[in-house]
N, C-alpha and C. Protein backbone atom coordinates (compact mmCIF):
# COMPACT_ATOMS: atom_id res chain seq x y z
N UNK A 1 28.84 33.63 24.57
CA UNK A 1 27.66 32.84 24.27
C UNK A 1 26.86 33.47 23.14
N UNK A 2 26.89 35.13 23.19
CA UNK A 2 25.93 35.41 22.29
C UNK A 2 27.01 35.58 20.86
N UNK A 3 27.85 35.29 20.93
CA UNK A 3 29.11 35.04 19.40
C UNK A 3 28.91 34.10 18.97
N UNK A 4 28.18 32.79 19.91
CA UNK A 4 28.20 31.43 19.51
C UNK A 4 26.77 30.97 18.92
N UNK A 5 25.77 32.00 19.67
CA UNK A 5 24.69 31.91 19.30
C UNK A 5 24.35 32.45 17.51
N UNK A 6 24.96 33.77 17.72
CA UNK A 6 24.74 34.64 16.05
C UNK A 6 25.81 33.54 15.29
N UNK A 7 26.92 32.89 15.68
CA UNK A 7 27.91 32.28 14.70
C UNK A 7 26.74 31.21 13.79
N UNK A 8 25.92 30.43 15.15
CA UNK A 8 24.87 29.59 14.39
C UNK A 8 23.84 30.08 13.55
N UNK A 9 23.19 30.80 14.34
CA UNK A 9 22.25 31.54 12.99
C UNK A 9 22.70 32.00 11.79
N UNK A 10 24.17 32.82 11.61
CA UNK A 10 24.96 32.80 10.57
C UNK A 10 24.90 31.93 9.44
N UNK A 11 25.29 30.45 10.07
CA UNK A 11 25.62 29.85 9.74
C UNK A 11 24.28 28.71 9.01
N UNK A 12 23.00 28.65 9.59
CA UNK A 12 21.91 28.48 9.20
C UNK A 12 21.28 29.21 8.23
N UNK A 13 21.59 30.51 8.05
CA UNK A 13 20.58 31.11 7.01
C UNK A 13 21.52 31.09 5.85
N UNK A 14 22.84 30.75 5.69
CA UNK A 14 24.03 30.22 4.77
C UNK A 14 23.84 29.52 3.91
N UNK A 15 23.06 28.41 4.78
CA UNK A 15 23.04 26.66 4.32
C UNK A 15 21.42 26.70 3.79
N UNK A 16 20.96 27.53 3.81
CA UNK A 16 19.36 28.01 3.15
C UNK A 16 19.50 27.08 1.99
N UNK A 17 18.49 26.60 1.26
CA UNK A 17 18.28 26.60 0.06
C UNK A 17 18.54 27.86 -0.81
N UNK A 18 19.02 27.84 -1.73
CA UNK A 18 19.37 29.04 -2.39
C UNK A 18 18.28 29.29 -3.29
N UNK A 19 17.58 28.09 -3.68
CA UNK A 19 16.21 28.10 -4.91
C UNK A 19 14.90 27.62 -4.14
N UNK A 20 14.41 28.68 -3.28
CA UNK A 20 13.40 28.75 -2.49
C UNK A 20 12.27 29.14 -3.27
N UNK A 21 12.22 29.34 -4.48
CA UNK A 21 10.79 29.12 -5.05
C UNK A 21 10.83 27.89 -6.42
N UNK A 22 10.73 26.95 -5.64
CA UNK A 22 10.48 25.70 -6.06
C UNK A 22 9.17 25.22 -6.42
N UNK A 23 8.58 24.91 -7.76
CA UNK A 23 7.03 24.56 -8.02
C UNK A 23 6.75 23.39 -8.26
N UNK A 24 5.64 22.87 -8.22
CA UNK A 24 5.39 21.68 -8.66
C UNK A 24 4.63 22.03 -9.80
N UNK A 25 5.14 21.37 -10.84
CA UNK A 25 5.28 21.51 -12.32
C UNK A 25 4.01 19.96 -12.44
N UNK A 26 3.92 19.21 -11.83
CA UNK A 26 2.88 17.81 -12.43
C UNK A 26 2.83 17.33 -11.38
N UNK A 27 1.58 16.60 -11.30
CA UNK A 27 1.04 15.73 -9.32
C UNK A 27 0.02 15.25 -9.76
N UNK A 28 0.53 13.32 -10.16
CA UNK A 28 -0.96 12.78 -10.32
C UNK A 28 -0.75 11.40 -9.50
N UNK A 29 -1.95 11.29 -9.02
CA UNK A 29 -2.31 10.38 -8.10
C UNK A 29 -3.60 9.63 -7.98
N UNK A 30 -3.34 8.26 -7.80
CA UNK A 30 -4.52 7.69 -7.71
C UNK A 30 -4.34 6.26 -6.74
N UNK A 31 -5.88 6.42 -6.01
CA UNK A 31 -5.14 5.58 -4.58
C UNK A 31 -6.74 4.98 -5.18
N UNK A 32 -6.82 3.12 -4.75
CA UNK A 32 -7.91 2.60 -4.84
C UNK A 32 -8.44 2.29 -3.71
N UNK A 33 -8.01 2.53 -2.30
CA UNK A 33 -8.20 2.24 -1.37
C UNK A 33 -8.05 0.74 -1.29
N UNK A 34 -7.87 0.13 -1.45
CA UNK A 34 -7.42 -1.48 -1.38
C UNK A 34 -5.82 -1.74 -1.31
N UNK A 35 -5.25 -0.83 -0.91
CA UNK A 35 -3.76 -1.05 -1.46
C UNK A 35 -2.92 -0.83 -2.23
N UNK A 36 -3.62 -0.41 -3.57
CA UNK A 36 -3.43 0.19 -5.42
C UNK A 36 -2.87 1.26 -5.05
N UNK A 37 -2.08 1.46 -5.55
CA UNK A 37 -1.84 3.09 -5.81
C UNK A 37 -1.12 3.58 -6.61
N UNK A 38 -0.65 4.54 -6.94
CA UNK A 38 0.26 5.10 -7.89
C UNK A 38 0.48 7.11 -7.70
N UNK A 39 1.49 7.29 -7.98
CA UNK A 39 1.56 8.68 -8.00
C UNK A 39 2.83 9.17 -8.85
N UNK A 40 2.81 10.04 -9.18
CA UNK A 40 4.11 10.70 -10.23
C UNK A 40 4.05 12.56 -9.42
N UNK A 41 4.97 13.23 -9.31
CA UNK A 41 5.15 14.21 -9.29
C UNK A 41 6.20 14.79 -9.86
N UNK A 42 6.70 16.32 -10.16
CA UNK A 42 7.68 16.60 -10.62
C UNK A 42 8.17 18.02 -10.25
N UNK A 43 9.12 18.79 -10.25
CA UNK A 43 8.63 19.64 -9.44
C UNK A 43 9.51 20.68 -10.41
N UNK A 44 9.88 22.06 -10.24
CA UNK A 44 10.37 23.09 -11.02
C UNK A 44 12.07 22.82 -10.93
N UNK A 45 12.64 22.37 -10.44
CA UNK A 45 14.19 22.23 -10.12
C UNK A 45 14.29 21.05 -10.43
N UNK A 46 13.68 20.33 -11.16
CA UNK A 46 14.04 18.73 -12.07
C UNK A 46 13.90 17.46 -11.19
N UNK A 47 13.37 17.54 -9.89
CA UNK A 47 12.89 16.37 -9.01
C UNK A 47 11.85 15.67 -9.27
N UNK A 48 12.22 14.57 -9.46
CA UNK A 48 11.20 13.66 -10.21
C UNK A 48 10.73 12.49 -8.74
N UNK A 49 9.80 11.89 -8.26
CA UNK A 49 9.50 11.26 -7.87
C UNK A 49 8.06 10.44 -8.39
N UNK A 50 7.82 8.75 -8.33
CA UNK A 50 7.22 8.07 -8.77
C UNK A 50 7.33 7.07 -8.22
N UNK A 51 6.30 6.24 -7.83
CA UNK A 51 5.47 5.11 -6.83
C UNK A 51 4.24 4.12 -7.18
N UNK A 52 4.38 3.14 -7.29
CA UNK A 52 3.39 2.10 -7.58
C UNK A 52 3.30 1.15 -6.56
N UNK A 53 2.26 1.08 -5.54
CA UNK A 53 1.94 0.04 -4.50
C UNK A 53 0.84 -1.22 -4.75
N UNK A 54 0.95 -2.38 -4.33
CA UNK A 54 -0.13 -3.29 -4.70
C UNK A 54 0.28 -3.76 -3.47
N UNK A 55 -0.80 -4.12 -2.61
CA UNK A 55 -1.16 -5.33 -1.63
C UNK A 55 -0.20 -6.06 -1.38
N UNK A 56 0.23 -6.58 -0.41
CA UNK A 56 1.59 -7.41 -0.18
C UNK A 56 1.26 -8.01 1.10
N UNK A 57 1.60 -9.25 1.24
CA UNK A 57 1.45 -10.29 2.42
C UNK A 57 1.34 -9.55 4.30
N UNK A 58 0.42 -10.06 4.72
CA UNK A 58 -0.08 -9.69 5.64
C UNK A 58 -0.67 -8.34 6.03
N UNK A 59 -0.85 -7.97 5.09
CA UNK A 59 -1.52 -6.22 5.07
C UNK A 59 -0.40 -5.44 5.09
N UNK A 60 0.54 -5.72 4.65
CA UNK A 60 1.85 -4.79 3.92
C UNK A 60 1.57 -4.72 2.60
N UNK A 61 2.30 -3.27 2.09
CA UNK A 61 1.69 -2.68 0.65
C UNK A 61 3.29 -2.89 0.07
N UNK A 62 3.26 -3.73 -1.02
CA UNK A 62 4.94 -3.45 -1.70
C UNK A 62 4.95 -2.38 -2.62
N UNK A 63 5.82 -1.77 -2.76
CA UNK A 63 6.20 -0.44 -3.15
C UNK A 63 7.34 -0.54 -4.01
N UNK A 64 7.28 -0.10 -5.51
CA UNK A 64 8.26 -0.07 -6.53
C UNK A 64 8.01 1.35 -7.04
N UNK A 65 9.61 1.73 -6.85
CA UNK A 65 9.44 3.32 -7.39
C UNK A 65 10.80 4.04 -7.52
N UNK A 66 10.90 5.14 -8.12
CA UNK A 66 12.16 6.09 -8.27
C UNK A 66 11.97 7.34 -7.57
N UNK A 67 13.32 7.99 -7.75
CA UNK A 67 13.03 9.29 -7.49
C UNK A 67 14.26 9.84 -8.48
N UNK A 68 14.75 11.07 -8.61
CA UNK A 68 15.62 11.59 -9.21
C UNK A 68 15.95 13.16 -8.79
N UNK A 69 17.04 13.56 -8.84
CA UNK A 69 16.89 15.00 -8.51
C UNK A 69 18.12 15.32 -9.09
N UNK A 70 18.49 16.77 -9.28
CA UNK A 70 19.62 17.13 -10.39
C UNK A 70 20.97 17.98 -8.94
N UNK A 71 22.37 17.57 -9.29
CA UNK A 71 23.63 17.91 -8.45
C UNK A 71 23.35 19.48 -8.72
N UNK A 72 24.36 20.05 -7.99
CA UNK A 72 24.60 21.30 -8.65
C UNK A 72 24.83 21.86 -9.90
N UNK A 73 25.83 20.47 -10.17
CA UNK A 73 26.70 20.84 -11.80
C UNK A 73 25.71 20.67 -12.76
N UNK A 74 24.28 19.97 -12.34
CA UNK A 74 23.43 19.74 -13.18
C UNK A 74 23.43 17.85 -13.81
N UNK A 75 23.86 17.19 -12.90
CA UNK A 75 24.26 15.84 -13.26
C UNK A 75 22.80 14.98 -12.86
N UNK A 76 22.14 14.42 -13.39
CA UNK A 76 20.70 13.67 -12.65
C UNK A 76 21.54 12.51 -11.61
N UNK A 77 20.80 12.61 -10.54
CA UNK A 77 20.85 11.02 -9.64
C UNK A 77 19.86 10.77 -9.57
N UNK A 78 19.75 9.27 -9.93
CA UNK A 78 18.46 8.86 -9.87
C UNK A 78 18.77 7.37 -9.01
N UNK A 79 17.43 6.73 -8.31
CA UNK A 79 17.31 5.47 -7.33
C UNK A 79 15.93 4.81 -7.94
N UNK A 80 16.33 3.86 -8.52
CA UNK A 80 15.10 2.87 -7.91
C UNK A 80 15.02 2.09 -6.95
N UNK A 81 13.83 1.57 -6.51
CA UNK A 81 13.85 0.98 -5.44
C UNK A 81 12.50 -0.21 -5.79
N UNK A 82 12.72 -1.22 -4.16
CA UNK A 82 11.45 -1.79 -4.25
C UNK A 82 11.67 -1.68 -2.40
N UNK A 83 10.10 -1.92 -1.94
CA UNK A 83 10.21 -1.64 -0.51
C UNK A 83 8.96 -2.76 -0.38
N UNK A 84 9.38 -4.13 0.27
CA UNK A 84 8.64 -5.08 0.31
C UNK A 84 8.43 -5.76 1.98
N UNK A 85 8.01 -6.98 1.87
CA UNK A 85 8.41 -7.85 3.11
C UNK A 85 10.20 -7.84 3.44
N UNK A 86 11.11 -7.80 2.61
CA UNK A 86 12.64 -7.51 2.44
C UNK A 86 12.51 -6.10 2.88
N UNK A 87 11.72 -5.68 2.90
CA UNK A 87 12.43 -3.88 3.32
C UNK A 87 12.61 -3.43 2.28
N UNK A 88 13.89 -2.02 2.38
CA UNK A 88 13.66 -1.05 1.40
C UNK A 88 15.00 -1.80 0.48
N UNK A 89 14.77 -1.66 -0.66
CA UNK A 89 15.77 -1.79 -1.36
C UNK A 89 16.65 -1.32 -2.94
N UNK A 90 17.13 0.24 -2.25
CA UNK A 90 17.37 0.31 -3.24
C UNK A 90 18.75 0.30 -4.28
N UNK A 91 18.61 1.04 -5.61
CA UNK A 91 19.43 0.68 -6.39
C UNK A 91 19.95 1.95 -7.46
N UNK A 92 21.25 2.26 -7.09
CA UNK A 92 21.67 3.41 -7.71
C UNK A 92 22.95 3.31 -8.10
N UNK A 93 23.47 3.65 -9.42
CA UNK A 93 25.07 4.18 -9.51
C UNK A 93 25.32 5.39 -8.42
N UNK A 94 24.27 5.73 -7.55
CA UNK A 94 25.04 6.76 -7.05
C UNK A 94 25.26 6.10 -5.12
N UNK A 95 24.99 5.33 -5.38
CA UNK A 95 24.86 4.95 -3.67
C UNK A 95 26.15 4.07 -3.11
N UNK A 96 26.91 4.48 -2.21
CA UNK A 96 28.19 4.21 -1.56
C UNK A 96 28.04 2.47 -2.04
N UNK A 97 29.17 1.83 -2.51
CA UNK A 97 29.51 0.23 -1.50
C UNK A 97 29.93 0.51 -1.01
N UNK A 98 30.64 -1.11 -0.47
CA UNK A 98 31.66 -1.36 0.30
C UNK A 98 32.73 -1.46 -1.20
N UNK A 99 33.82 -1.51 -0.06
CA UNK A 99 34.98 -2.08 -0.53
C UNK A 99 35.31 -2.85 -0.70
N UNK A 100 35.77 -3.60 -2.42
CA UNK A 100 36.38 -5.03 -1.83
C UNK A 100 37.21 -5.47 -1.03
N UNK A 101 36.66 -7.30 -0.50
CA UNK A 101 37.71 -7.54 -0.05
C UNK A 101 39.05 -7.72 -0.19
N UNK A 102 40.23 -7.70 0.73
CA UNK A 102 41.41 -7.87 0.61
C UNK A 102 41.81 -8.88 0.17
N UNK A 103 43.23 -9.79 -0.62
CA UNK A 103 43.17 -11.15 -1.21
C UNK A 103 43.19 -11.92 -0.03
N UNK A 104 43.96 -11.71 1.33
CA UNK A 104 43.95 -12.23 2.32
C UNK A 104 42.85 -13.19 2.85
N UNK A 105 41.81 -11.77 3.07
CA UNK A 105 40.57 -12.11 3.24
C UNK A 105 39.68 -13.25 2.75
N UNK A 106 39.83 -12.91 1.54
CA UNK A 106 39.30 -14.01 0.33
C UNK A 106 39.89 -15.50 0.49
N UNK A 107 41.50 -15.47 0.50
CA UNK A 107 41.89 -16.71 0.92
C UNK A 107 41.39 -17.52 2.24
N UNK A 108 41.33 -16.75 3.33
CA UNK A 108 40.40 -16.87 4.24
C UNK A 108 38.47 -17.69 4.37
N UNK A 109 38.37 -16.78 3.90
CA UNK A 109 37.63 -17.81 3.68
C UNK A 109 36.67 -18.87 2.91
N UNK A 110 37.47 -18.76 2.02
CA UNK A 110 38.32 -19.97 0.77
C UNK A 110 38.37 -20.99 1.60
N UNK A 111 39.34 -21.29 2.50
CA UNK A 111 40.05 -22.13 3.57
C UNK A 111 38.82 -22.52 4.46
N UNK A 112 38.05 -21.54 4.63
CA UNK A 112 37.09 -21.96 5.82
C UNK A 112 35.67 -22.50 4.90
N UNK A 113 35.46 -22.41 4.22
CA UNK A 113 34.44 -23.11 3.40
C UNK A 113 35.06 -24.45 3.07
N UNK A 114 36.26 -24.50 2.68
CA UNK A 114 37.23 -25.95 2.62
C UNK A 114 36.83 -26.50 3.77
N UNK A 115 37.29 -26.12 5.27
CA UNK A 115 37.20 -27.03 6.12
C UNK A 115 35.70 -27.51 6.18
N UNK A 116 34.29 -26.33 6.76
CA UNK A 116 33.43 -26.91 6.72
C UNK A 116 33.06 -27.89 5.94
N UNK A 117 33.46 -27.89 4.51
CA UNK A 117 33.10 -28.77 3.11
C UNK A 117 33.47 -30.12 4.26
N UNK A 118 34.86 -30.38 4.44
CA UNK A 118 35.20 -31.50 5.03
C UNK A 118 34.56 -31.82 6.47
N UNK A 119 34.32 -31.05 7.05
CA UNK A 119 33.11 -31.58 8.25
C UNK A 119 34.15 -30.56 9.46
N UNK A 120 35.24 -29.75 8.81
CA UNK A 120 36.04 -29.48 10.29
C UNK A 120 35.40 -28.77 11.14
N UNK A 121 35.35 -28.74 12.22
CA UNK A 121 34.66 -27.30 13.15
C UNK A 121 35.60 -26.99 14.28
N UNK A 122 35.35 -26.22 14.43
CA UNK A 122 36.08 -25.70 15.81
C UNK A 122 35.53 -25.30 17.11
N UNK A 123 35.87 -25.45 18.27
CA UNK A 123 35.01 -25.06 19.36
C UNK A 123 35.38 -23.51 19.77
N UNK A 124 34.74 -23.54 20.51
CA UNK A 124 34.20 -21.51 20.74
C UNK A 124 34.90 -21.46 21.72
């Protein structure tokens, strides 16, 4: 137990950040209390984050903004986003899809938009 215990702590102070003195290099902000807002920060290791909120239907605030931060190799990823009545939504070359579909698939339902078109249905 106590091999399994030190294996973890091992293994935690490993996975540390290696660049533990990280600064914030710029931090500006301005909130109007009505909903307005805006902020930019940036920090010493090339993390960029930025936010603009205005008032949004039913006392929800919509939110358009980025962030960015640099790989190891030194490559930027960056996201924009918008975070509305739709939720969050964002938008990156770096963020997983899916896979296309198979041609199968596609023929599929090809065929099934055909039938509905014609009125077919099927029971459950």
């Amino acid at each position: 137990m106590k091999l399994v215990v030190l294996a973890c702590l091992a293994a935690v102070v490993a996975a540390r950040p290696q660049d533990a003195d990280v600064q914030i290099v710029a931090d500006e902000r301005s909130d109007s209390g009505d909903g307005n807002f805006n902020y930019n920060f940036e920090t010493s290791d090339g993390t960029r984050v930025s936010a603009a909120g205005t008032p949004g239907a039913e006392g929800t605030v919509n939110i358009q903004g980025e962030y960015s931060y640099r790989l190891e190799d030194g490559t930027e990823v960056l996201v924009r986003y918008i975070a509305n009545e739709n939720g969050f939504q964002p938008e990156s070359d770096w963020l997983p899809t899916p896979h296309p579909l198979p041609a199968h698939a596609i023929e599929q339902i090809r065929i099934a938009e055909e039938q509905r078109a014609q009125g077919i249905t099927f029971e459950k």
